[in-house]
C-alpha atoms as a PDB file:
ATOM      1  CA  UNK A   1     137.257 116.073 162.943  1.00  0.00           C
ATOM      2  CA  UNK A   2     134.884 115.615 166.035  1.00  0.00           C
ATOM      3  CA  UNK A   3     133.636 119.298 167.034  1.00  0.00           C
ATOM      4  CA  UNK A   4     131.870 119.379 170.092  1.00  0.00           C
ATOM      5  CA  UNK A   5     130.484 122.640 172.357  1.00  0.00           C
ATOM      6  CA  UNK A   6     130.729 120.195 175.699  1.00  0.00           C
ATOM      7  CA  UNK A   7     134.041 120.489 177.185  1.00  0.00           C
ATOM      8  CA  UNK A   8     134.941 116.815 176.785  1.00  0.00           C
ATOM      9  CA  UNK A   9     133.831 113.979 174.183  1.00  0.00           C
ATOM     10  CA  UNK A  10     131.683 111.253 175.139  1.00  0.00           C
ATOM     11  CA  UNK A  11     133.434 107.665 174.426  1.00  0.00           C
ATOM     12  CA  UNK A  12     136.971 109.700 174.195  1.00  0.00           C
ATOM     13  CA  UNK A  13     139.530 110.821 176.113  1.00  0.00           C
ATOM     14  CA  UNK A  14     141.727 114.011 175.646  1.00  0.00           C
ATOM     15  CA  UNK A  15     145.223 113.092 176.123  1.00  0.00           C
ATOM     16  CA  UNK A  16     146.964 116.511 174.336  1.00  0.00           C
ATOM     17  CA  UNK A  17     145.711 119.948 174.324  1.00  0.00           C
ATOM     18  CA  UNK A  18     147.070 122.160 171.503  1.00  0.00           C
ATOM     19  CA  UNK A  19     145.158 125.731 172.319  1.00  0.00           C
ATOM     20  CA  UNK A  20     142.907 128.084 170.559  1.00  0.00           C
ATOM     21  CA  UNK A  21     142.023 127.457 167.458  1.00  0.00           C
ATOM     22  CA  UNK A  22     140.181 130.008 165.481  1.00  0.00           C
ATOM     23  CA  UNK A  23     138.263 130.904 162.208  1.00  0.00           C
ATOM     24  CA  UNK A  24     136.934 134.484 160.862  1.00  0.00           C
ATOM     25  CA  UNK A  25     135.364 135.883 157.995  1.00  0.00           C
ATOM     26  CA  UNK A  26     133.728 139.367 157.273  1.00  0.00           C
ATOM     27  CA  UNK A  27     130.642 139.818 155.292  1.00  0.00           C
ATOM     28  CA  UNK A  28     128.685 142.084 153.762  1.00  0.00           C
ATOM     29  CA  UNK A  29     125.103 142.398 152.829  1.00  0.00           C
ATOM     30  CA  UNK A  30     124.399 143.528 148.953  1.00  0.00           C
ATOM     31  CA  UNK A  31     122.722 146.380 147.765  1.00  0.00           C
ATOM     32  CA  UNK A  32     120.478 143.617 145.619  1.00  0.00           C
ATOM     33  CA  UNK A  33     119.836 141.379 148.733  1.00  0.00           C
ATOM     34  CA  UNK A  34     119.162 144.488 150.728  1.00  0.00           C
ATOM     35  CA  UNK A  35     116.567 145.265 148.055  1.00  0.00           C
ATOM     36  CA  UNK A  36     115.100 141.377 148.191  1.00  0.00           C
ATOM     37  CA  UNK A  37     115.396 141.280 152.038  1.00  0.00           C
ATOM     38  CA  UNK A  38     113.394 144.628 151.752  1.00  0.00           C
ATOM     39  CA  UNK A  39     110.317 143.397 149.963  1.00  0.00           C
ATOM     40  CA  UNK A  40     110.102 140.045 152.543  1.00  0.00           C
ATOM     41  CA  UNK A  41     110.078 142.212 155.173  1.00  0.00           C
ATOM     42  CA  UNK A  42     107.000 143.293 153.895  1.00  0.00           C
ATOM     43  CA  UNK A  43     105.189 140.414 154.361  1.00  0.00           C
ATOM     44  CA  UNK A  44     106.504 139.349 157.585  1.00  0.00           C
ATOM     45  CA  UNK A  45     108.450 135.989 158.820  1.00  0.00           C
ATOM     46  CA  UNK A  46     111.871 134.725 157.762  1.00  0.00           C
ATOM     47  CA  UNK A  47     114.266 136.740 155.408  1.00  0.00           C
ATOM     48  CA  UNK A  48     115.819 134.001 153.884  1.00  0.00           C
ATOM     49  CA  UNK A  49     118.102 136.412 152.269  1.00  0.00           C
ATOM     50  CA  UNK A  50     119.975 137.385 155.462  1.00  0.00           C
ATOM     51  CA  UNK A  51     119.645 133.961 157.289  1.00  0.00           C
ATOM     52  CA  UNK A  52     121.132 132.458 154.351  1.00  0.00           C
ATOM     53  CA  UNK A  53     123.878 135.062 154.097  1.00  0.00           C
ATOM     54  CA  UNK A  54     124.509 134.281 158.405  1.00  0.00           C
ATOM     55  CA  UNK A  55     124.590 130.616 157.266  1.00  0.00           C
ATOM     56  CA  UNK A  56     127.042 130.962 154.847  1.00  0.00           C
ATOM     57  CA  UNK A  57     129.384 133.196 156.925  1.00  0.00           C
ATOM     58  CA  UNK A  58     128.746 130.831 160.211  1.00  0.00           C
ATOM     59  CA  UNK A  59     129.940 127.795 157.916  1.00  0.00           C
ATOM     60  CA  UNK A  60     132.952 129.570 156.681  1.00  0.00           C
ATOM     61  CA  UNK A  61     133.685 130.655 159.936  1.00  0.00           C
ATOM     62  CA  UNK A  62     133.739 127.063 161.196  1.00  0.00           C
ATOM     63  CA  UNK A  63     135.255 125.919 158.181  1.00  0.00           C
ATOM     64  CA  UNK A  64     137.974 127.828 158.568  1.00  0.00           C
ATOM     65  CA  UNK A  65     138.335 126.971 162.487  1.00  0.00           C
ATOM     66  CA  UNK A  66     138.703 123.215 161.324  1.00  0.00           C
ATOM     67  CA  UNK A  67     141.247 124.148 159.104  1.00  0.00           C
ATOM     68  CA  UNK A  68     143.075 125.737 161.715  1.00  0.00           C
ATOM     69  CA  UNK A  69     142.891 122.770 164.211  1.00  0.00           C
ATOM     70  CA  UNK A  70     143.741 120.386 161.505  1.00  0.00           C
ATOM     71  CA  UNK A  71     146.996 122.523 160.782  1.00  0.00           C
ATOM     72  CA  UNK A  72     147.681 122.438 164.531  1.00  0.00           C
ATOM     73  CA  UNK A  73     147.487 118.734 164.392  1.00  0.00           C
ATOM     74  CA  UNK A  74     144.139 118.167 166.043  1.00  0.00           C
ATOM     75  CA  UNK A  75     141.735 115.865 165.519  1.00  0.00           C
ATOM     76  CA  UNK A  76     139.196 117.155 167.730  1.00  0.00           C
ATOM     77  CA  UNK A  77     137.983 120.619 169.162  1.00  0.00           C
ATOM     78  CA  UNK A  78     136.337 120.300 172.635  1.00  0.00           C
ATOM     79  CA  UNK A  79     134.726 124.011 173.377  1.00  0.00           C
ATOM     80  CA  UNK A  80     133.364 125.296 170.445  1.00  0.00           C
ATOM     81  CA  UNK A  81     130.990 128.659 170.273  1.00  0.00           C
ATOM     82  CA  UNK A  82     130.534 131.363 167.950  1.00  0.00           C
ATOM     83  CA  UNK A  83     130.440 134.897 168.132  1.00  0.00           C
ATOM     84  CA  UNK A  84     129.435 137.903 165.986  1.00  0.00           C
ATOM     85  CA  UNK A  85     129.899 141.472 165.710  1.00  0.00           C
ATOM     86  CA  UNK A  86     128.487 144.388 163.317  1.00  0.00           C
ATOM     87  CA  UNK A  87     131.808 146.048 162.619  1.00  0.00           C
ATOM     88  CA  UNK A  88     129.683 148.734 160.396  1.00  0.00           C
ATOM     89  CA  UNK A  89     126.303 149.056 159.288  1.00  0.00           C
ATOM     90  CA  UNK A  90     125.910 146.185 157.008  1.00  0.00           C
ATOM     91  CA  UNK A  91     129.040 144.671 157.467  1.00  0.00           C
ATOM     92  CA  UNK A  92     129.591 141.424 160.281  1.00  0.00           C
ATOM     93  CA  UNK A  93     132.522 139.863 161.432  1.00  0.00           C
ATOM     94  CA  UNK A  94     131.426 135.673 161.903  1.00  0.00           C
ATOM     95  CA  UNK A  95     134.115 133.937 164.672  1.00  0.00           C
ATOM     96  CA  UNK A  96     134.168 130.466 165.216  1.00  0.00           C
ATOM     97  CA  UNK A  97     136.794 129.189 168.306  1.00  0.00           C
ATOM     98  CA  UNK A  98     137.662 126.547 170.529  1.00  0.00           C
ATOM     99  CA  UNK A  99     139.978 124.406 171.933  1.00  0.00           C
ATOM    100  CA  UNK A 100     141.836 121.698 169.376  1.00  0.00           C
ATOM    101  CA  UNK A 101     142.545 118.642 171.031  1.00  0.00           C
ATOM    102  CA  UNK A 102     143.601 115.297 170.308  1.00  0.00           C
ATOM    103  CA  UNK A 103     141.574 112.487 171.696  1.00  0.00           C
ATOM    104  CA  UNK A 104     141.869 109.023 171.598  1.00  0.00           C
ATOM    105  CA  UNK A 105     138.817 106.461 171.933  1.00  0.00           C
ATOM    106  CA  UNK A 106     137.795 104.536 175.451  1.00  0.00           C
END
């Protein structure tokens, strides 16, 4: 599956458009990684406990998306972004979209 955030593919051509395709996932931060991500934030720089938890949920997100455009009969996604949003404290919805296309090469 070729992802791309540009609106077209370099070295392809879109011949079919198939619409919106999507993937979501919700997470939540644990009491125990709160604790961890508590004592790094002590000491300053990255909190490898959260960015690793927004990694995770960013991958499923796309993962998911994929998925989604593969079922649609894709074999491309022209489009892509992401998008977050705290739906509580500690708890984050993770949306991957786009567009799934099919391409064919030049």
């Amino acid at each position: 599956m070729i992802v791309a955030t540009t609106n077209d593919i370099a070295g392809h051509r879109i011949v079919r458009h198939l619409g919106l395709c999507r993937g979501i996932t919700v997470r939540s931060r644990s009491a125990l990684g709160n604790i961890g991500a508590g004592f790094q934030a002590l000491f300053g720089g990255n909190l490898s406990i959260y960015t690793n938890l927004a990694e995770a949920a960013r991958q499923e997100a796309y993962d998911l998306m994929v998925a989604h455009a593969r079922d649609a009969g894709a074999n491309a996604i022209v489009a892509m972004r992401y998008d977050a949003n705290e739906i509580t404290d500690g708890i984050t919805e993770v949306l991957a979209y786009g567009t799934a296309v099919v391409v064919d090469p030049l």
